[in-house]
PDB file of N, CA and C in Angstrom:
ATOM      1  N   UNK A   1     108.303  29.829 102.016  1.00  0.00           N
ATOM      2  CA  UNK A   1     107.502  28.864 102.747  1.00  0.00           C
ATOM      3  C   UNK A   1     106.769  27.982 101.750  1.00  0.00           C
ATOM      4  N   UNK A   2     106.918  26.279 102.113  1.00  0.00           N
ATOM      5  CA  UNK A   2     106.040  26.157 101.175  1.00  0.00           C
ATOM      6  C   UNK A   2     104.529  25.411 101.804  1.00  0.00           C
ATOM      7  N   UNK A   3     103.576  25.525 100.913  1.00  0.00           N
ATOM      8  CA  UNK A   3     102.440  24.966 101.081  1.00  0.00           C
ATOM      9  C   UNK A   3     102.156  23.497 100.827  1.00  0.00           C
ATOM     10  N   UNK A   4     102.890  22.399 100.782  1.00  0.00           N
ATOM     11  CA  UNK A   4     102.690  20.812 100.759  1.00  0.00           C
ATOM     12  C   UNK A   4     101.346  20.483 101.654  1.00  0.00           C
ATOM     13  N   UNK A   5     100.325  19.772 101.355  1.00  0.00           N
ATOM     14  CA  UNK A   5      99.608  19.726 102.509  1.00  0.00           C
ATOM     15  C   UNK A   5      98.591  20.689 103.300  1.00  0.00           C
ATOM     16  N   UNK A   6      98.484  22.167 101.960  1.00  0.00           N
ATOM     17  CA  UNK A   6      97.799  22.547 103.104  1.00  0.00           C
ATOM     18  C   UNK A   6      96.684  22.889 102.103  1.00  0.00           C
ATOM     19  N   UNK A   7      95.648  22.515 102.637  1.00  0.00           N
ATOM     20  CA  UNK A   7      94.204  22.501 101.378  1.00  0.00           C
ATOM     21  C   UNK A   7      93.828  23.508 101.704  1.00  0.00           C
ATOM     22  N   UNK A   8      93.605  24.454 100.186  1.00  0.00           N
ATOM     23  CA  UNK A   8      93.260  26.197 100.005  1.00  0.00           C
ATOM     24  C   UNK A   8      92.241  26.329 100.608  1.00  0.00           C
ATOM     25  N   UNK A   9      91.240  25.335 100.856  1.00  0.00           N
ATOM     26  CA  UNK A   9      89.999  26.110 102.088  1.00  0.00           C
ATOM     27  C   UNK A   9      90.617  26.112 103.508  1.00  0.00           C
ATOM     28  N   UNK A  10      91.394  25.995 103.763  1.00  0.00           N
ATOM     29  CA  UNK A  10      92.323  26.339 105.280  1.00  0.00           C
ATOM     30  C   UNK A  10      92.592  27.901 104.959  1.00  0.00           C
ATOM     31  N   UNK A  11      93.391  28.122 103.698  1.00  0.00           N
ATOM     32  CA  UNK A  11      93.663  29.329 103.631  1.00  0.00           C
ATOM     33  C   UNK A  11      92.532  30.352 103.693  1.00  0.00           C
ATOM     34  N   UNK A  12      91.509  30.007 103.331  1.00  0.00           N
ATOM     35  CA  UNK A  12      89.912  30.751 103.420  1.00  0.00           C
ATOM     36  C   UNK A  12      90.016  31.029 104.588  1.00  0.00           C
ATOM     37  N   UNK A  13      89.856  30.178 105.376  1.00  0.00           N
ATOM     38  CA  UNK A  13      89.319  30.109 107.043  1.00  0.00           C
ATOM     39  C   UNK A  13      90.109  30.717 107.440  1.00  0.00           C
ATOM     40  N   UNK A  14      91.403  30.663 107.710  1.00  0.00           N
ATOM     41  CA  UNK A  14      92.443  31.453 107.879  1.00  0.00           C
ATOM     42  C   UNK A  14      92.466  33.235 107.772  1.00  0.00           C
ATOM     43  N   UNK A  15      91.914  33.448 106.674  1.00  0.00           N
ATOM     44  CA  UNK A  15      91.480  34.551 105.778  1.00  0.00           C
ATOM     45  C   UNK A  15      90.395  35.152 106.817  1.00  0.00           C
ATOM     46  N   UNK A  16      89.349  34.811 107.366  1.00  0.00           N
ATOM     47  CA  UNK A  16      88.531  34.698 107.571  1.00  0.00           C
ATOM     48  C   UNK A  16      88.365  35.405 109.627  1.00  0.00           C
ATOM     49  N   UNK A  17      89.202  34.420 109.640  1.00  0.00           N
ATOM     50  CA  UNK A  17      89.539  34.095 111.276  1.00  0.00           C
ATOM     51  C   UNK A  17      90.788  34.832 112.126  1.00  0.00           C
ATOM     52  N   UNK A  18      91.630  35.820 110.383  1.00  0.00           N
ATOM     53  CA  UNK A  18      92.515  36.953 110.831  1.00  0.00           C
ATOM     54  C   UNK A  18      92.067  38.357 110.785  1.00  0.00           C
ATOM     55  N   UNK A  19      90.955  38.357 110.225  1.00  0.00           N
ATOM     56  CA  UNK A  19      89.967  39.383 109.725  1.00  0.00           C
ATOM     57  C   UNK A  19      89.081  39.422 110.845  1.00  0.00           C
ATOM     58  N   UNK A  20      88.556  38.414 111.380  1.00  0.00           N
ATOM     59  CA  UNK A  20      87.410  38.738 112.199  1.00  0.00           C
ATOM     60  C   UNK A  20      87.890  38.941 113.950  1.00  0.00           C
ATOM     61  N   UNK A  21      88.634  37.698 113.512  1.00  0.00           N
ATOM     62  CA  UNK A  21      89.662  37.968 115.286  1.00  0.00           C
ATOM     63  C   UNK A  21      88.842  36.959 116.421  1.00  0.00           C
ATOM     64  N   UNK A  22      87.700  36.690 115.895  1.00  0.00           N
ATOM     65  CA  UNK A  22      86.746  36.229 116.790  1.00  0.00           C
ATOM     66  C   UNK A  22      86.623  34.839 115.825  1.00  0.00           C
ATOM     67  N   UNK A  23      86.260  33.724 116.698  1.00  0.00           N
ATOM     68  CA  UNK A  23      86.012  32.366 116.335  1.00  0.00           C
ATOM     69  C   UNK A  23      84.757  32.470 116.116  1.00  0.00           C
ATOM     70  N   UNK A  24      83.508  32.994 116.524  1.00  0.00           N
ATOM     71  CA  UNK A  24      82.656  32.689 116.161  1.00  0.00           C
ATOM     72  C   UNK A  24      81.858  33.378 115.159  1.00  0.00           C
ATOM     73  N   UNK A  25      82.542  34.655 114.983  1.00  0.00           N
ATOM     74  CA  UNK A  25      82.213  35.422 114.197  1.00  0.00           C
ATOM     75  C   UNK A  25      82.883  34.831 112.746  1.00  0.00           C
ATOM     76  N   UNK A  26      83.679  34.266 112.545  1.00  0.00           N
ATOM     77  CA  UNK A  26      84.757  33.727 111.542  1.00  0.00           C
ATOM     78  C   UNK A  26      83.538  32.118 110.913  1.00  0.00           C
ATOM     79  N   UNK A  27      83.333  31.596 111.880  1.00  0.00           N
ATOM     80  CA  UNK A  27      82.207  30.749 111.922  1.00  0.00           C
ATOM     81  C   UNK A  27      81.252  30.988 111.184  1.00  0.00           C
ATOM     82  N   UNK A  28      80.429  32.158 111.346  1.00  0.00           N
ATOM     83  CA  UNK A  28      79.573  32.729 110.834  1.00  0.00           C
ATOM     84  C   UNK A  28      79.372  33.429 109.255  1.00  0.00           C
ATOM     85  N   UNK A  29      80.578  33.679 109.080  1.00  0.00           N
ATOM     86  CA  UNK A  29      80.776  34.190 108.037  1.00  0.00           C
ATOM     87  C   UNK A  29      81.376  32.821 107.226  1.00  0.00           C
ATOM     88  N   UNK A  30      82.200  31.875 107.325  1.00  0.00           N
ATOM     89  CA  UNK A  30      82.509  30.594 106.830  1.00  0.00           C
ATOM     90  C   UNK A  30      81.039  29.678 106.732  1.00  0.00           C
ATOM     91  N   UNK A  31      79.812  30.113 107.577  1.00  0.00           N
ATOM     92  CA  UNK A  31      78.750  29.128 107.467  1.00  0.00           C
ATOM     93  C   UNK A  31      79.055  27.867 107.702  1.00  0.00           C
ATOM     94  N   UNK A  32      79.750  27.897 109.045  1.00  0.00           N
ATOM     95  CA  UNK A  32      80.248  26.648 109.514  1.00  0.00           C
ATOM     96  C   UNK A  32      80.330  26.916 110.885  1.00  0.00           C
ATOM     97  N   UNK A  33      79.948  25.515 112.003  1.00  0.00           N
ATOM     98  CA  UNK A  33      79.640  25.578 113.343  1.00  0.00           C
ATOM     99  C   UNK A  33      81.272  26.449 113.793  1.00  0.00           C
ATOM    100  N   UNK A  34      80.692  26.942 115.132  1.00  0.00           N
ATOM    101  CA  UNK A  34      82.341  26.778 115.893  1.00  0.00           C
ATOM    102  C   UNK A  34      83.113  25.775 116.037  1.00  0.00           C
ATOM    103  N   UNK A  35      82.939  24.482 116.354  1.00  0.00           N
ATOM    104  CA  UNK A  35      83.332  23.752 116.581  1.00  0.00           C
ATOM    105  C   UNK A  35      84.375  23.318 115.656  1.00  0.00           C
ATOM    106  N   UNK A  36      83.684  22.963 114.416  1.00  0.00           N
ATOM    107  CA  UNK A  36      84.526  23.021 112.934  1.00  0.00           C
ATOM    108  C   UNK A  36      85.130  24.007 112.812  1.00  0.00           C
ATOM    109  N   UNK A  37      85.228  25.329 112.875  1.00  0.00           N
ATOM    110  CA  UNK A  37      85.948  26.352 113.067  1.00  0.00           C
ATOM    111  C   UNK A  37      86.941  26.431 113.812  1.00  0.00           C
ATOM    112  N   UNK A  38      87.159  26.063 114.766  1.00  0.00           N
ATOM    113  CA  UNK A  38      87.722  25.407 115.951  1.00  0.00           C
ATOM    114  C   UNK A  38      89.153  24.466 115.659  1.00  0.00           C
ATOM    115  N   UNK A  39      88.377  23.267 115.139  1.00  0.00           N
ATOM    116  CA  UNK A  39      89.252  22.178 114.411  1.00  0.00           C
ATOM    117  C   UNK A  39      89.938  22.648 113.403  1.00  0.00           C
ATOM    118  N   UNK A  40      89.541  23.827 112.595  1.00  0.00           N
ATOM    119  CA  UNK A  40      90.231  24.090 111.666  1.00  0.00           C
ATOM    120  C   UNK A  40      91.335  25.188 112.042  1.00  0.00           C
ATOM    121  N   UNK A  41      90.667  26.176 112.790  1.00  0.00           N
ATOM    122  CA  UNK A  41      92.292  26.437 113.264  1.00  0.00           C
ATOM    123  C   UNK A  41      93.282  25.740 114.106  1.00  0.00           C
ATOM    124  N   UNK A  42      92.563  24.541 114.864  1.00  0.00           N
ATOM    125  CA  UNK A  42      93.926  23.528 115.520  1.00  0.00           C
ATOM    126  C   UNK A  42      94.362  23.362 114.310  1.00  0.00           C
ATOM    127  N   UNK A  43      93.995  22.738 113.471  1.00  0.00           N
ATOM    128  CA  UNK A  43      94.782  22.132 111.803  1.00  0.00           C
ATOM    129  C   UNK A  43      95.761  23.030 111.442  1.00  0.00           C
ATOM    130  N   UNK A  44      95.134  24.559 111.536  1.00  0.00           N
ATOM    131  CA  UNK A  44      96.505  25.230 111.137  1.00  0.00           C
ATOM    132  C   UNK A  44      97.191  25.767 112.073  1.00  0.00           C
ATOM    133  N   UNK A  45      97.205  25.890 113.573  1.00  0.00           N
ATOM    134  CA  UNK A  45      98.266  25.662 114.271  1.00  0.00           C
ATOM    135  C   UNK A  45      99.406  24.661 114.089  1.00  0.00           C
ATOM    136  N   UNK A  46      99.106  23.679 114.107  1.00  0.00           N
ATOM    137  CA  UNK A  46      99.732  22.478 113.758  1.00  0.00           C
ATOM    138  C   UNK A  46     100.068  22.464 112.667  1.00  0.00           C
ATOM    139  N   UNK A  47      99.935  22.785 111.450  1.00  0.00           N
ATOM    140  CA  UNK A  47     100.255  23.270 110.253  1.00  0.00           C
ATOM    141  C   UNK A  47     101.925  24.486 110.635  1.00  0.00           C
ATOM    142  N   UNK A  48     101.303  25.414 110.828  1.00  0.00           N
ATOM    143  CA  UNK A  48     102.069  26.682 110.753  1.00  0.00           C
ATOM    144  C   UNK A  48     103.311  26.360 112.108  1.00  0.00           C
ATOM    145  N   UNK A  49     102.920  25.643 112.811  1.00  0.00           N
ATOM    146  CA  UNK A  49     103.263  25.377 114.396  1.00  0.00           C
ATOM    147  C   UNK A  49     103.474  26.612 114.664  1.00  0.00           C
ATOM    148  N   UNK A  50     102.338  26.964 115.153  1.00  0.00           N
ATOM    149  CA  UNK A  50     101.795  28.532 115.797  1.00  0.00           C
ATOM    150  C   UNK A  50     100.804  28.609 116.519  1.00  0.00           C
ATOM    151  N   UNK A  51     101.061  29.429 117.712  1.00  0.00           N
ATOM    152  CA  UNK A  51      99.472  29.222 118.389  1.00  0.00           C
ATOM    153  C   UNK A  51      98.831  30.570 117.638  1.00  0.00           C
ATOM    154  N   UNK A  52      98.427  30.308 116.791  1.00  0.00           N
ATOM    155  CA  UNK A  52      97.557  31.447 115.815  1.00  0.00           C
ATOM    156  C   UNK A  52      96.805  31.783 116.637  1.00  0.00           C
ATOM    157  N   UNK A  53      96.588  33.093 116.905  1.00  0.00           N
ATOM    158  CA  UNK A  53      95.754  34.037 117.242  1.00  0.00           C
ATOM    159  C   UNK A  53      95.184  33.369 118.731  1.00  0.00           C
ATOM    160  N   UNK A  54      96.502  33.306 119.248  1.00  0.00           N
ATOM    161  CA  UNK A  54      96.107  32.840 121.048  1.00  0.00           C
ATOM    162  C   UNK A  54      95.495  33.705 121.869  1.00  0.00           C
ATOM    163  N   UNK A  55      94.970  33.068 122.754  1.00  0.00           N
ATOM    164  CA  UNK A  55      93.947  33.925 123.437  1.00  0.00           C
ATOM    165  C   UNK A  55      94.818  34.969 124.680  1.00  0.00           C
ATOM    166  N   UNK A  56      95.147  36.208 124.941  1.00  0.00           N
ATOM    167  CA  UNK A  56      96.199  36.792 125.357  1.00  0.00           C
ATOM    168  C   UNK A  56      95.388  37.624 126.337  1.00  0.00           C
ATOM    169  N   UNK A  57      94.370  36.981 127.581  1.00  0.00           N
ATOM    170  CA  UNK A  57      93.626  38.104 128.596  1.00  0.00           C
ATOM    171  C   UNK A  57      94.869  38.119 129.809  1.00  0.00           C
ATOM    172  N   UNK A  58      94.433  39.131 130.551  1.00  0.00           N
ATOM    173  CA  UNK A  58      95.617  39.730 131.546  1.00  0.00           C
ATOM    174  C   UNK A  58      96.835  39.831 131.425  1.00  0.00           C
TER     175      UNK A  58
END
């Protein structure tokens, strides 16, 4: 796989947001709103074209 395009603080957040499982908790620990947290995993959906860590109730 290669990485063209994908700026190593994505990979942080990423890091971050597979570890915690939770957006806002991932937030918290990045010291960055949800919202931005948010945007940054759309970025790497769209990146990976994956719904990374979709929300899967019932």
């Amino acid at each position: 796989m290669r990485f063209n395009r994908l700026a190593l603080n994505l990979l942080v957040a990423l890091d971050a947001l597979l570890e915690e499982r939770i957006i806002t908790r991932a937030a918290e620990r990045l010291s960055l709103s949800q919202s931005a947290t948010g945007g940054i995993l759309a970025r790497l959906r769209e990146y990976f074209d994956d719904e990374l860590l979709e929300n899967r109730l019932g």
